[in-house]
PDB file of N, CA and C in Angstrom:
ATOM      1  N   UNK A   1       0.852  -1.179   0.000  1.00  0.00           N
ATOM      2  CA  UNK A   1       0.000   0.000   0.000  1.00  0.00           C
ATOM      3  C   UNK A   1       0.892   1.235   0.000  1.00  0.00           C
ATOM      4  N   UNK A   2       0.349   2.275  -0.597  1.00  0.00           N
ATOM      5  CA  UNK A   2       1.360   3.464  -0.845  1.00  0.00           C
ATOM      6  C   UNK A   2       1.455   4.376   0.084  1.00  0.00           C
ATOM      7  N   UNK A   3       2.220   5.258   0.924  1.00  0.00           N
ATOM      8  CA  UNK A   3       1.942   6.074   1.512  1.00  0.00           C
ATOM      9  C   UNK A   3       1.806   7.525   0.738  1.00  0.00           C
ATOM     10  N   UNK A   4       0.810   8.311   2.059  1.00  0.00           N
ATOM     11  CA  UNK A   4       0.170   9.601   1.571  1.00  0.00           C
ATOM     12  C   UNK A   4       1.222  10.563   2.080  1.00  0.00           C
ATOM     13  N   UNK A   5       2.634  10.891   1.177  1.00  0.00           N
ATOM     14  CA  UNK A   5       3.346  12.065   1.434  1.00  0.00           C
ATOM     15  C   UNK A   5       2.768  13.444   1.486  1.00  0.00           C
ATOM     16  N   UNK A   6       1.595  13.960   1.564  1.00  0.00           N
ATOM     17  CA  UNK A   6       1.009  15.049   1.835  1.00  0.00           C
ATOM     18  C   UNK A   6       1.054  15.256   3.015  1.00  0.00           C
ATOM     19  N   UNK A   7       0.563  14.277   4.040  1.00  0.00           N
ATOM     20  CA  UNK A   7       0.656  14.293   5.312  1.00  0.00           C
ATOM     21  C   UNK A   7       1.945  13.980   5.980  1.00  0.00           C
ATOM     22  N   UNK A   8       1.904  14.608   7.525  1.00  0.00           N
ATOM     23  CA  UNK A   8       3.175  14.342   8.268  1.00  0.00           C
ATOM     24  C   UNK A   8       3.584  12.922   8.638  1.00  0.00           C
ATOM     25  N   UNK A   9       4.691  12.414   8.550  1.00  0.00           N
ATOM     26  CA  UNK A   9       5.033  10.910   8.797  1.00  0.00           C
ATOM     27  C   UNK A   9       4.394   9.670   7.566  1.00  0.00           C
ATOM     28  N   UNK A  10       3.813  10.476   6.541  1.00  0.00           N
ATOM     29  CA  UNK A  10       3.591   9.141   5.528  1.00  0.00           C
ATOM     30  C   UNK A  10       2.815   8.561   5.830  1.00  0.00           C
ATOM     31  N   UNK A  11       1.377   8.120   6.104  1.00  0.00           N
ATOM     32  CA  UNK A  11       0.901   7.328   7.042  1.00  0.00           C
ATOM     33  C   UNK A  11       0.083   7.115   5.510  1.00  0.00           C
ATOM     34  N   UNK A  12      -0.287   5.649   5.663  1.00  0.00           N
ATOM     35  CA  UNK A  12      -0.688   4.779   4.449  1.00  0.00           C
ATOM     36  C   UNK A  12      -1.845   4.906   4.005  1.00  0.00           C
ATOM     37  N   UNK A  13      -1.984   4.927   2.970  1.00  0.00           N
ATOM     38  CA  UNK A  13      -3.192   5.788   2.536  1.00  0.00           C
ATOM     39  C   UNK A  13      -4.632   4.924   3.123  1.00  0.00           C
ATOM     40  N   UNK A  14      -4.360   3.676   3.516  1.00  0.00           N
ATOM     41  CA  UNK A  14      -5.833   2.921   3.886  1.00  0.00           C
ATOM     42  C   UNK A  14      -5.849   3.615   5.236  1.00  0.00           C
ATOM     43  N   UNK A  15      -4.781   3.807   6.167  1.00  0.00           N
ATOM     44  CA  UNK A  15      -5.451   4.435   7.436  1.00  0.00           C
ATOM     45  C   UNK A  15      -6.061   5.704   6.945  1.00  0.00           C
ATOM     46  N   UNK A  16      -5.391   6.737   5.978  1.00  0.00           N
ATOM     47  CA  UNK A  16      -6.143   7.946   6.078  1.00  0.00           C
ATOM     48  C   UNK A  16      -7.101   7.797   5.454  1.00  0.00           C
ATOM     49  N   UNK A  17      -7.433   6.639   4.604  1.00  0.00           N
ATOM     50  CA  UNK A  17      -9.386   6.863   4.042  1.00  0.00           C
ATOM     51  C   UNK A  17      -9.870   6.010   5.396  1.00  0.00           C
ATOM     52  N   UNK A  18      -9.471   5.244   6.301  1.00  0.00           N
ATOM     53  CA  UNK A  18     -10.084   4.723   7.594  1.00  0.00           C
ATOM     54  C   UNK A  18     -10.622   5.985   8.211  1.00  0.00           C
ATOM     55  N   UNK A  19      -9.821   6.574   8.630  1.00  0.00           N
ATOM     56  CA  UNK A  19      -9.827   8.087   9.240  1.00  0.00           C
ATOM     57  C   UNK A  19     -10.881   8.524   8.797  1.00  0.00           C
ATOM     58  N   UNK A  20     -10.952   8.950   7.152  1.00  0.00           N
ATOM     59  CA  UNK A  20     -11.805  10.049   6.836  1.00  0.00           C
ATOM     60  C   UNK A  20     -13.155   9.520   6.823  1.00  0.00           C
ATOM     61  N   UNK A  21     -13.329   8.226   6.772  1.00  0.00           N
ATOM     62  CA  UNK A  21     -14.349   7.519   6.410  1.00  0.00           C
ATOM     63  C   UNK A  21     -14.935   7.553   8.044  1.00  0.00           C
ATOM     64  N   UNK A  22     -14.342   7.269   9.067  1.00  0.00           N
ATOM     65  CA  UNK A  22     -14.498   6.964  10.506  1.00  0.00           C
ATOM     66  C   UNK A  22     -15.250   8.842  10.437  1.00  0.00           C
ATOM     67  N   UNK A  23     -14.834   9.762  10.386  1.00  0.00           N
ATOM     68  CA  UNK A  23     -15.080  11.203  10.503  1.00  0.00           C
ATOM     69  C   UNK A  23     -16.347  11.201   9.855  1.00  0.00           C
ATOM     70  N   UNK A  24     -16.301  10.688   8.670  1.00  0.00           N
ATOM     71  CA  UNK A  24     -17.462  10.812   7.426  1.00  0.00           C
ATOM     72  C   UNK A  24     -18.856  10.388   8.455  1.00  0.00           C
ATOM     73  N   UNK A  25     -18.920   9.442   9.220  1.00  0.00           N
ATOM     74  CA  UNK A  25     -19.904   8.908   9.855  1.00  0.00           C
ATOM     75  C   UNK A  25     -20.417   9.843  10.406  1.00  0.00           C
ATOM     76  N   UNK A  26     -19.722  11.022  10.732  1.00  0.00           N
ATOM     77  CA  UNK A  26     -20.769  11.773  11.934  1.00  0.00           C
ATOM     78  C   UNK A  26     -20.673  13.169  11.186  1.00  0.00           C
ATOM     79  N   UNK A  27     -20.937  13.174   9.760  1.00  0.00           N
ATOM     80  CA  UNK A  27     -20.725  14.299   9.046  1.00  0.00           C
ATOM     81  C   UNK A  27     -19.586  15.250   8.741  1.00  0.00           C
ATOM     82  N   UNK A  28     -18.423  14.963   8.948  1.00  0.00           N
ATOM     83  CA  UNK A  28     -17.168  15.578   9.356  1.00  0.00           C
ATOM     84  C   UNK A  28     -16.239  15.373   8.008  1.00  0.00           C
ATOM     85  N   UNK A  29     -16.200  16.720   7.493  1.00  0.00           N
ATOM     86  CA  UNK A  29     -15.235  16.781   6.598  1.00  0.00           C
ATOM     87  C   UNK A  29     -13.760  17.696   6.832  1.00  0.00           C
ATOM     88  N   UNK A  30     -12.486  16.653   6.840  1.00  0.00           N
ATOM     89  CA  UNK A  30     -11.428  17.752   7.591  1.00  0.00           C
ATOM     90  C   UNK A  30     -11.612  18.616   6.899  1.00  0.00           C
ATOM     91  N   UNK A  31     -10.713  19.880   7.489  1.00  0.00           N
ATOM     92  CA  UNK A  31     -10.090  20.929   7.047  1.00  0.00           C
ATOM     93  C   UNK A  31      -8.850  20.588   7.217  1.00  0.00           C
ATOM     94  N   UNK A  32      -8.088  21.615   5.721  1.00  0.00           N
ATOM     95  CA  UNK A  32      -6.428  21.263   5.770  1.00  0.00           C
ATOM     96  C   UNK A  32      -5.719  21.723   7.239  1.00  0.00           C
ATOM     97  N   UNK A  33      -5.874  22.288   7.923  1.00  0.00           N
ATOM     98  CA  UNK A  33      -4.765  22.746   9.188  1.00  0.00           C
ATOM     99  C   UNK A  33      -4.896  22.147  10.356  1.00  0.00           C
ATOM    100  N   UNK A  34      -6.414  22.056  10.188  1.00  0.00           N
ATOM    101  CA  UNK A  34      -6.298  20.441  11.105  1.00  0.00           C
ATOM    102  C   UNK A  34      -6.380  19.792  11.396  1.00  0.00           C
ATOM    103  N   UNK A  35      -6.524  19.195  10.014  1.00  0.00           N
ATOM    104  CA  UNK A  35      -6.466  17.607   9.485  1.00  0.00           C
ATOM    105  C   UNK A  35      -4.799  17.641   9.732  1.00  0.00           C
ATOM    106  N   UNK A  36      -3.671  18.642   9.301  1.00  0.00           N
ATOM    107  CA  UNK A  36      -2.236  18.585   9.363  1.00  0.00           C
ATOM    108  C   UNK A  36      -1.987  18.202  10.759  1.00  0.00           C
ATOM    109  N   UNK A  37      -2.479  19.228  11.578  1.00  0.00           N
ATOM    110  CA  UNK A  37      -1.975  19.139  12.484  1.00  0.00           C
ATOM    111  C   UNK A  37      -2.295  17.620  13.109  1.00  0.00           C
ATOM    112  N   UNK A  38      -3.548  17.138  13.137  1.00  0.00           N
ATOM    113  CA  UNK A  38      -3.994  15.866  13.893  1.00  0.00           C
ATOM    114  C   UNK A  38      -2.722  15.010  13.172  1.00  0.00           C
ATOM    115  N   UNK A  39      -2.576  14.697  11.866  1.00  0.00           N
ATOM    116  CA  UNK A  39      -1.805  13.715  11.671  1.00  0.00           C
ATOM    117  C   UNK A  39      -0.067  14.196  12.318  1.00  0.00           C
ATOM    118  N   UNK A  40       0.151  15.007  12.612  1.00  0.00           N
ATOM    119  CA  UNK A  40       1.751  15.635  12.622  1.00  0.00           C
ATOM    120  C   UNK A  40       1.675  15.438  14.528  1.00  0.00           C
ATOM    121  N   UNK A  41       0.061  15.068  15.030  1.00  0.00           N
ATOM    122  CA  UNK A  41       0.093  14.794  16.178  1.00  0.00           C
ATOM    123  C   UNK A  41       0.166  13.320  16.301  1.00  0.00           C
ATOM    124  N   UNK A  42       0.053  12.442  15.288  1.00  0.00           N
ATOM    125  CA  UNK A  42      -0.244  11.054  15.631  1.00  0.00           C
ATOM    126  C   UNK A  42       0.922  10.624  14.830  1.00  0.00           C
ATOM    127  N   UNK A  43       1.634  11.453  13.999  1.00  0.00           N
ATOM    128  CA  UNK A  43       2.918  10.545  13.455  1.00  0.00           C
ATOM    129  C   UNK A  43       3.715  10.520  14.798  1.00  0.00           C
ATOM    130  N   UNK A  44       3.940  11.939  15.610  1.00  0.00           N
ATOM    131  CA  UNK A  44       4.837  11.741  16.736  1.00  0.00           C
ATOM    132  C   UNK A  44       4.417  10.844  17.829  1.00  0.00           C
ATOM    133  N   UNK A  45       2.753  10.316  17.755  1.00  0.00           N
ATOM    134  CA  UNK A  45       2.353   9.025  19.345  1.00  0.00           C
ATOM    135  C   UNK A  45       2.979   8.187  18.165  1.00  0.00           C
ATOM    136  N   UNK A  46       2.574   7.425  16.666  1.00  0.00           N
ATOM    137  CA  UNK A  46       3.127   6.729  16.200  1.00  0.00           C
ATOM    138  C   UNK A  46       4.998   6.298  16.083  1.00  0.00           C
ATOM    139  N   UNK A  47       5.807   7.299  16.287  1.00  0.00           N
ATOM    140  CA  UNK A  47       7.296   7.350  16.745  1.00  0.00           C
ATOM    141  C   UNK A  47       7.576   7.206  17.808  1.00  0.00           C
ATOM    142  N   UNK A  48       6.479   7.685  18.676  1.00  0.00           N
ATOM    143  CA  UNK A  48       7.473   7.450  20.457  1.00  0.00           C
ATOM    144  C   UNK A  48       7.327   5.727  20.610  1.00  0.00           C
ATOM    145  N   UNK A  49       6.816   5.143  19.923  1.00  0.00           N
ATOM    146  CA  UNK A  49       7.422   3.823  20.420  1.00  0.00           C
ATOM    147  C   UNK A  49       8.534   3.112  19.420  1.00  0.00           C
ATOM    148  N   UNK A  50       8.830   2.065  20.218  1.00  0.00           N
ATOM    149  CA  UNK A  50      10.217   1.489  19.335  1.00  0.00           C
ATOM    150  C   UNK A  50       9.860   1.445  17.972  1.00  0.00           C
ATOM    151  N   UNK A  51       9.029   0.234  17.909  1.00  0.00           N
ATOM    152  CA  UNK A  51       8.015   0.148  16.213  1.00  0.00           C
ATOM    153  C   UNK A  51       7.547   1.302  15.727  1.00  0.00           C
ATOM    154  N   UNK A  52       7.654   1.947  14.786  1.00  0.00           N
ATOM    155  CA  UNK A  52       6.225   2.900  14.522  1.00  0.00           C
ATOM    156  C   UNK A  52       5.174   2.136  14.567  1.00  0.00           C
ATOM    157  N   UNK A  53       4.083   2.646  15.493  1.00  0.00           N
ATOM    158  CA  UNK A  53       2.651   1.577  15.737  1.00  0.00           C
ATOM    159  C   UNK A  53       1.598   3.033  15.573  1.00  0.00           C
ATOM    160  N   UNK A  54       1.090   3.259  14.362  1.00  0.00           N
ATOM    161  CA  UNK A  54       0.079   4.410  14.275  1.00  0.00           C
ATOM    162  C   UNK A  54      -0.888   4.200  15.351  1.00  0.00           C
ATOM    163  N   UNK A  55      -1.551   4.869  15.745  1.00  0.00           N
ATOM    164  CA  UNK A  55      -2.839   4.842  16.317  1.00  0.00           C
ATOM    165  C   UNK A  55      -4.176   4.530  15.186  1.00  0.00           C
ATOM    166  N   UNK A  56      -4.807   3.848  16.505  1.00  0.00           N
ATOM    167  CA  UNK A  56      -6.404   3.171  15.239  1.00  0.00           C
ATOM    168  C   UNK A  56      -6.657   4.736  14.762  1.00  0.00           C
ATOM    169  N   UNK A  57      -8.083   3.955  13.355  1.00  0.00           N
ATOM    170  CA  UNK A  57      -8.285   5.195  12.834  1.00  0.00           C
ATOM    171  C   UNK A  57      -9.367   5.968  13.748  1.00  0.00           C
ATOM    172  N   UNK A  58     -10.201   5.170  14.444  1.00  0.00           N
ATOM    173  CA  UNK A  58     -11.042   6.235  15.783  1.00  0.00           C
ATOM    174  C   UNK A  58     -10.583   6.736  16.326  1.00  0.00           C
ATOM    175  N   UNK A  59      -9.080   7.098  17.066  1.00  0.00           N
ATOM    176  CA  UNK A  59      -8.133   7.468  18.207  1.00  0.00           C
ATOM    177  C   UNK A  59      -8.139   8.799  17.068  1.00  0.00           C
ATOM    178  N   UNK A  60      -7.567   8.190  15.952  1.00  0.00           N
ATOM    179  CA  UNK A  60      -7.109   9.703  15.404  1.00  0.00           C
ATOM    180  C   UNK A  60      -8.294  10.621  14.452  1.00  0.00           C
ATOM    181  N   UNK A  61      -9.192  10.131  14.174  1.00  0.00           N
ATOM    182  CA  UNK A  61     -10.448  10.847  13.999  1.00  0.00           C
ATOM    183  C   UNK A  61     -10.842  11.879  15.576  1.00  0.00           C
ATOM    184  N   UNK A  62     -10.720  11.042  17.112  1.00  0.00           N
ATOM    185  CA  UNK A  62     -10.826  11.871  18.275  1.00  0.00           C
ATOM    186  C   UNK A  62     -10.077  12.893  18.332  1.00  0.00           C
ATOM    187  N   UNK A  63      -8.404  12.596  17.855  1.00  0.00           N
ATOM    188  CA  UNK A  63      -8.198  13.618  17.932  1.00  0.00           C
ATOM    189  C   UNK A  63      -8.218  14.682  16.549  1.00  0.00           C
ATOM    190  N   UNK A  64      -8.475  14.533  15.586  1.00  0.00           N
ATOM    191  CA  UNK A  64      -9.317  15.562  14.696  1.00  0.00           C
ATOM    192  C   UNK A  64     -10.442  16.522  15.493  1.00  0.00           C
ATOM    193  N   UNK A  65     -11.593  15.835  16.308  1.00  0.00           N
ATOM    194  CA  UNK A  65     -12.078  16.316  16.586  1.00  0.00           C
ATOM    195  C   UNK A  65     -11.987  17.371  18.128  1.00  0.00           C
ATOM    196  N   UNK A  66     -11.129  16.669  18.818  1.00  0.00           N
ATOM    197  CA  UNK A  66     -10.513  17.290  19.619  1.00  0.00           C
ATOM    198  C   UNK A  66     -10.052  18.997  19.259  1.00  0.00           C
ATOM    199  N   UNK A  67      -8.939  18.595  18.289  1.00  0.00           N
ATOM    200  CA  UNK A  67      -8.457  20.035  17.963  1.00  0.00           C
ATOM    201  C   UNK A  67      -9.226  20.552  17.526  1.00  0.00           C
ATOM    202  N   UNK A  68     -10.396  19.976  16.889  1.00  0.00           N
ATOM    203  CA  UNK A  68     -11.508  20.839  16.350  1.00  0.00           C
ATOM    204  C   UNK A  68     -12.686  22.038  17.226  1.00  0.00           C
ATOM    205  N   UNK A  69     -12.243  21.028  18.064  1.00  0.00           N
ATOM    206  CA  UNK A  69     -13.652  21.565  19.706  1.00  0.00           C
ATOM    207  C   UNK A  69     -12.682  22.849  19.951  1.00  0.00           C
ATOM    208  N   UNK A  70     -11.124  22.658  19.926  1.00  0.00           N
ATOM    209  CA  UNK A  70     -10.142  23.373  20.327  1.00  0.00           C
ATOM    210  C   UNK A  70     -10.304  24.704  19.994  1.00  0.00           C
ATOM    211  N   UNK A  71     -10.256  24.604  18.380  1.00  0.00           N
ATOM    212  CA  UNK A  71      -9.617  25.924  17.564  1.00  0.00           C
ATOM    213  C   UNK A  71     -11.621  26.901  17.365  1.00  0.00           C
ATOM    214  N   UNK A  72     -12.487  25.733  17.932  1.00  0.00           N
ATOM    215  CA  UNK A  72     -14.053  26.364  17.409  1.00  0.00           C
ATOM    216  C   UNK A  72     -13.784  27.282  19.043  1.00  0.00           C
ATOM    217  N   UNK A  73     -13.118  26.568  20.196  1.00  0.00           N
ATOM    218  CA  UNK A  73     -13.536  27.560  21.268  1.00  0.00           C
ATOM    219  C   UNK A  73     -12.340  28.892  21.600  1.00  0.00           C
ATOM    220  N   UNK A  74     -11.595  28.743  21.163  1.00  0.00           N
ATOM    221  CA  UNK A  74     -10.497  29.805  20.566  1.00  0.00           C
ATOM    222  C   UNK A  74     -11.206  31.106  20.061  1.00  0.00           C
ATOM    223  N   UNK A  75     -12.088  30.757  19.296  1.00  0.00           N
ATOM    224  CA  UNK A  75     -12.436  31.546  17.978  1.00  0.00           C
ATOM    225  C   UNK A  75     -13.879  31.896  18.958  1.00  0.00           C
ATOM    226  N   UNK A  76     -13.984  31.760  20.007  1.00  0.00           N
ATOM    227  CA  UNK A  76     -15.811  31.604  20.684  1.00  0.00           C
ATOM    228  C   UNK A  76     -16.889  31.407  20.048  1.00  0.00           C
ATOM    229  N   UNK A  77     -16.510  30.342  19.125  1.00  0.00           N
ATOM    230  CA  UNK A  77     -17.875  29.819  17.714  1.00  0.00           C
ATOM    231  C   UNK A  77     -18.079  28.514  18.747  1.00  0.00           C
ATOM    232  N   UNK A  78     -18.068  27.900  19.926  1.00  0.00           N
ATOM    233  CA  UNK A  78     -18.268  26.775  20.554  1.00  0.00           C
ATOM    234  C   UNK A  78     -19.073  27.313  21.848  1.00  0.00           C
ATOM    235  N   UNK A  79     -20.105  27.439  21.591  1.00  0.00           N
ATOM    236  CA  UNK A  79     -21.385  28.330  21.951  1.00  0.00           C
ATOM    237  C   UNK A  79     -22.593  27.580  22.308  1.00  0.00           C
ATOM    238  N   UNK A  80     -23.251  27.634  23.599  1.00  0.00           N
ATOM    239  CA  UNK A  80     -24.047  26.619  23.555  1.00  0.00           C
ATOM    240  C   UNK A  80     -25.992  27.810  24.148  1.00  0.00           C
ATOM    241  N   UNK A  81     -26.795  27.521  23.724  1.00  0.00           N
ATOM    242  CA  UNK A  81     -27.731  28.914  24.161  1.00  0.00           C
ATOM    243  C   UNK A  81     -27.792  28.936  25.749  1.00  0.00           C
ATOM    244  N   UNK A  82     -28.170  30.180  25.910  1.00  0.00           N
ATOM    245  CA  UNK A  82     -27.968  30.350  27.190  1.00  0.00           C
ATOM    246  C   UNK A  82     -28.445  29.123  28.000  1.00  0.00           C
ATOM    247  N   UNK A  83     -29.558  28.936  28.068  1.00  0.00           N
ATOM    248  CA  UNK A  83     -30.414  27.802  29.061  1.00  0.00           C
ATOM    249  C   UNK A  83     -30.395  26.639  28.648  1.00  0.00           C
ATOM    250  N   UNK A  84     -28.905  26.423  27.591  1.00  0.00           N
ATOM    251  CA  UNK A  84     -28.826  24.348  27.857  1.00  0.00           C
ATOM    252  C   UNK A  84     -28.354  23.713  29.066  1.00  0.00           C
ATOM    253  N   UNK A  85     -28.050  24.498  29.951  1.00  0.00           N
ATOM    254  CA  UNK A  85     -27.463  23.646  30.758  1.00  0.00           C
ATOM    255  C   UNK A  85     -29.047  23.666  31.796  1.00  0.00           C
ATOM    256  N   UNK A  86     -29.703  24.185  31.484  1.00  0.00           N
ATOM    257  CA  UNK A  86     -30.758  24.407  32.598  1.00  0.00           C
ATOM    258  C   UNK A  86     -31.845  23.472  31.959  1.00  0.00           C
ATOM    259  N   UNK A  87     -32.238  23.564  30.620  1.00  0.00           N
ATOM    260  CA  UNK A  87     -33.226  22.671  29.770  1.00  0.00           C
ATOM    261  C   UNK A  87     -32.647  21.155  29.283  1.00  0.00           C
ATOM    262  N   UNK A  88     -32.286  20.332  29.707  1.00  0.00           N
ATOM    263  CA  UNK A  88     -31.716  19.386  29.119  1.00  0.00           C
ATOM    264  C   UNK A  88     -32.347  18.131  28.958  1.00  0.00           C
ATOM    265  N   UNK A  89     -33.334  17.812  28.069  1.00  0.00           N
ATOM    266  CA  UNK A  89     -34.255  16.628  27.886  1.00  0.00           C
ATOM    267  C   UNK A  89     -33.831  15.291  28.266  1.00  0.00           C
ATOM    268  N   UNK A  90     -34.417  14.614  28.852  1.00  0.00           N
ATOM    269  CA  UNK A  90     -34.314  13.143  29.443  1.00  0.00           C
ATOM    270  C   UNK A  90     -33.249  12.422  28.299  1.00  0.00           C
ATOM    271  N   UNK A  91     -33.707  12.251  26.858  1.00  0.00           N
ATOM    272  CA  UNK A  91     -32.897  11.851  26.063  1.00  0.00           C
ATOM    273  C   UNK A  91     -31.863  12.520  25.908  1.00  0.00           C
ATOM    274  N   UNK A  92     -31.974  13.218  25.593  1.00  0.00           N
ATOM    275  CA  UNK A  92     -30.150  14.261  25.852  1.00  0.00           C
ATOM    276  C   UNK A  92     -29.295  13.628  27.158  1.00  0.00           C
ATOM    277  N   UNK A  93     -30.203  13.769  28.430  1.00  0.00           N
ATOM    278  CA  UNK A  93     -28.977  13.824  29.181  1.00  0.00           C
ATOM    279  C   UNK A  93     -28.420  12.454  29.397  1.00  0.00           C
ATOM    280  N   UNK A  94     -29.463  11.372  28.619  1.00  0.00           N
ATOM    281  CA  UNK A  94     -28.821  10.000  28.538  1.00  0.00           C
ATOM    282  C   UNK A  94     -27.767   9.356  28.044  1.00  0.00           C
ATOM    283  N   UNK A  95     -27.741  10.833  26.596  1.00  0.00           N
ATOM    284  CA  UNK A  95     -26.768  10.423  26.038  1.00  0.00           C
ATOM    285  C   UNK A  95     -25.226  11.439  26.212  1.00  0.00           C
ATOM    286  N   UNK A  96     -25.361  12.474  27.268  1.00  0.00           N
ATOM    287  CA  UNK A  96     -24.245  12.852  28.196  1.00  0.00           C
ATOM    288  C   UNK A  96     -23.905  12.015  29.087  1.00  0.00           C
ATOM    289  N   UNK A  97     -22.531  12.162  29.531  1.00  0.00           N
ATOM    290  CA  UNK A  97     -21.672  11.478  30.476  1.00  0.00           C
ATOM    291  C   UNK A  97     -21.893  11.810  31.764  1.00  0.00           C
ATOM    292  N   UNK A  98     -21.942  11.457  33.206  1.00  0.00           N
ATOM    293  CA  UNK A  98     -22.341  11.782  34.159  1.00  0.00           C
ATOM    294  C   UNK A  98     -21.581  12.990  34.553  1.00  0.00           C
ATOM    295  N   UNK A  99     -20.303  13.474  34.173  1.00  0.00           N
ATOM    296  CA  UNK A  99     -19.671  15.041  34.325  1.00  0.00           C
ATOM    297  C   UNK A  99     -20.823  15.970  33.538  1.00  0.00           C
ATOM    298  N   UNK A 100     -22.063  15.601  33.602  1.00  0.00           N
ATOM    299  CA  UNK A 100     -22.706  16.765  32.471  1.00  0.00           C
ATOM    300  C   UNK A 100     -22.184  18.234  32.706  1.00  0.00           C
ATOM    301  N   UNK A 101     -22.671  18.484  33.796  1.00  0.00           N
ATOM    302  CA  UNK A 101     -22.220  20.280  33.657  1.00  0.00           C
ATOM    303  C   UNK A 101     -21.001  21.074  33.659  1.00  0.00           C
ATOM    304  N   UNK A 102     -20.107  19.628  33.769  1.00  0.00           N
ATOM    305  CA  UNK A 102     -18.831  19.949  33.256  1.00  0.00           C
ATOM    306  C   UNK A 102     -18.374  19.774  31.621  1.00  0.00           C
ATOM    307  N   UNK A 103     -19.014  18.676  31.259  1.00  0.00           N
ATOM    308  CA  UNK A 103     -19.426  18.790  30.121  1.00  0.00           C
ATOM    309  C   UNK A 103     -19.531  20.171  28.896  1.00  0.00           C
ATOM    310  N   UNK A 104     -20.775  20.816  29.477  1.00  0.00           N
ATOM    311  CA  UNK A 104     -21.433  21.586  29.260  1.00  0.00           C
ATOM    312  C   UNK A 104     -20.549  22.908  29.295  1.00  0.00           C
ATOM    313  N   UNK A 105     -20.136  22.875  30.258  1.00  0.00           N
ATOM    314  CA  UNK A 105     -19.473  24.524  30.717  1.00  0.00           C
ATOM    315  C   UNK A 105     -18.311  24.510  29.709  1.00  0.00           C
ATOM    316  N   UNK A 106     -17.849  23.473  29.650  1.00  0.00           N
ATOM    317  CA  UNK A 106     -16.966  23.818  28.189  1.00  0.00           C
ATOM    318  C   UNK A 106     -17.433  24.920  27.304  1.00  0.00           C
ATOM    319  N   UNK A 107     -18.364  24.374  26.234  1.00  0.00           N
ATOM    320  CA  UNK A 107     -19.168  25.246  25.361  1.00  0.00           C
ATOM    321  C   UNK A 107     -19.853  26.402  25.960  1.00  0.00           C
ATOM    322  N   UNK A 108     -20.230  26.414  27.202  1.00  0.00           N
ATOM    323  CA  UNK A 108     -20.564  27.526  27.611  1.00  0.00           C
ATOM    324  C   UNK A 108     -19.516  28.533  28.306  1.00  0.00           C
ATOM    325  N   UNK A 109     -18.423  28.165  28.114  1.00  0.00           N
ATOM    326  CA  UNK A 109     -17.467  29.343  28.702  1.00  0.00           C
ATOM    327  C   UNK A 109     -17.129  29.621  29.979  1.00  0.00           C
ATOM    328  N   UNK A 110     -17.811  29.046  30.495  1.00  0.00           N
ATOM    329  CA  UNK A 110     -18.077  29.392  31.896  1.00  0.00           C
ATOM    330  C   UNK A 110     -16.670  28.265  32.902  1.00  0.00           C
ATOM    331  N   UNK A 111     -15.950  28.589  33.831  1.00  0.00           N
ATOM    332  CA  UNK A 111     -15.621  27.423  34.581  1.00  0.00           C
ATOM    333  C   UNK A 111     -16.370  27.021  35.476  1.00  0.00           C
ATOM    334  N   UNK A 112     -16.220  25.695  35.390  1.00  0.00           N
ATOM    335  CA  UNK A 112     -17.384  25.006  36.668  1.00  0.00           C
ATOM    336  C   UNK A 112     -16.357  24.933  38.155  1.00  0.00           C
ATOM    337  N   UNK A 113     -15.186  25.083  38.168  1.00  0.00           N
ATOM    338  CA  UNK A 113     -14.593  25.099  39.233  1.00  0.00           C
ATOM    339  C   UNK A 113     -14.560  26.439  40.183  1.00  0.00           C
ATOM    340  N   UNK A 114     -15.095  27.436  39.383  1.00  0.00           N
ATOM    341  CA  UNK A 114     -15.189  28.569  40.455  1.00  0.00           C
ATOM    342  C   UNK A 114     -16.202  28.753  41.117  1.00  0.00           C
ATOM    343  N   UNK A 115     -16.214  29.769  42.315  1.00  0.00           N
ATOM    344  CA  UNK A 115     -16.726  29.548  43.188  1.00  0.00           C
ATOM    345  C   UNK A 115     -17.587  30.569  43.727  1.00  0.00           C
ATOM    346  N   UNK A 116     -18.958  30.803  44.387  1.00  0.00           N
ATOM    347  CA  UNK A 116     -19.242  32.556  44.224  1.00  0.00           C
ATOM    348  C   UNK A 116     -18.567  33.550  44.578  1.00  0.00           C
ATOM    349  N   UNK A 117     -17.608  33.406  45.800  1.00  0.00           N
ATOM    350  CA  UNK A 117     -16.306  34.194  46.062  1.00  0.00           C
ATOM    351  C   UNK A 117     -16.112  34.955  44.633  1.00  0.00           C
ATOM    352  N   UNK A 118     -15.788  34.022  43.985  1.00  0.00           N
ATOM    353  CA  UNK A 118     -15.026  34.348  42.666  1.00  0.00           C
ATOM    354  C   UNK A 118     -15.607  34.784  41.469  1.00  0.00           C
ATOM    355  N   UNK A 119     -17.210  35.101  41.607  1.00  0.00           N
ATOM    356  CA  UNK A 119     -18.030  36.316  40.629  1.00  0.00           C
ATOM    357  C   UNK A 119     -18.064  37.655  41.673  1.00  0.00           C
ATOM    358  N   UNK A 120     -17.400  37.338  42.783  1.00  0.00           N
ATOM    359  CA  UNK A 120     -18.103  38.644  42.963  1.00  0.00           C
ATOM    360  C   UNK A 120     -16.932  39.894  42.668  1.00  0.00           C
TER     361      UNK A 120
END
């Protein structure tokens, strides 16, 4: 199989249609900078061991999306309406993790570790 010299570390072109195809599932089409960056992050987990051993293609689709959550809350486009954390439907919150409002406060900006001391 050939590798994809576009990307960092060469990584073979069946993992990167694994990848894109794994992304494709939940509507996700990279973008070039960081789609670069995710792979220039997984050639270096793929080098720190003796073997080069890439990471599966879900690990590195997570982290696609990772940097993605990253660079959307950078930019404050990772925005959630005011009252989701207050309205959150039975089915919704089933399919959140039991950290919900930590969860949550991500997209909402807010830290959940402070304290009222610390609005006032």
């Amino acid at each position: 199989m050939a590798d994809d010299h576009s990307l960092p570390g060469w990584p073979k072109k069946k993992l990167v249609r694994d990848v894109r195809q794994h992304l494709s599932h939940y509507g996700i089409r990279p973008r070039f900078t960081i789609w670069q960056a995710t792979w220039s992050w997984a050639s270096a987990i793929a080098r720190s061991y003796y073997h080069t051993t890439w990471p599966i293609p879900s690990e590195i689709g997570a982290q696609y999306i990772l940097l993605l959550l990253a660079e959307m809350q950078s930019s404050h486009q990772l925005k959630l309406p005011y009252r989701a954390r207050k309205v959150v439907p039975a089915e919704v919150r089933a399919l959140l993790p039991a950290q919900q409002p930590a969860l949550l406060a991500i997209a909402d900006g807010r830290d959940t570790t402070r304290t009222a001391v610390d609005h006032e």
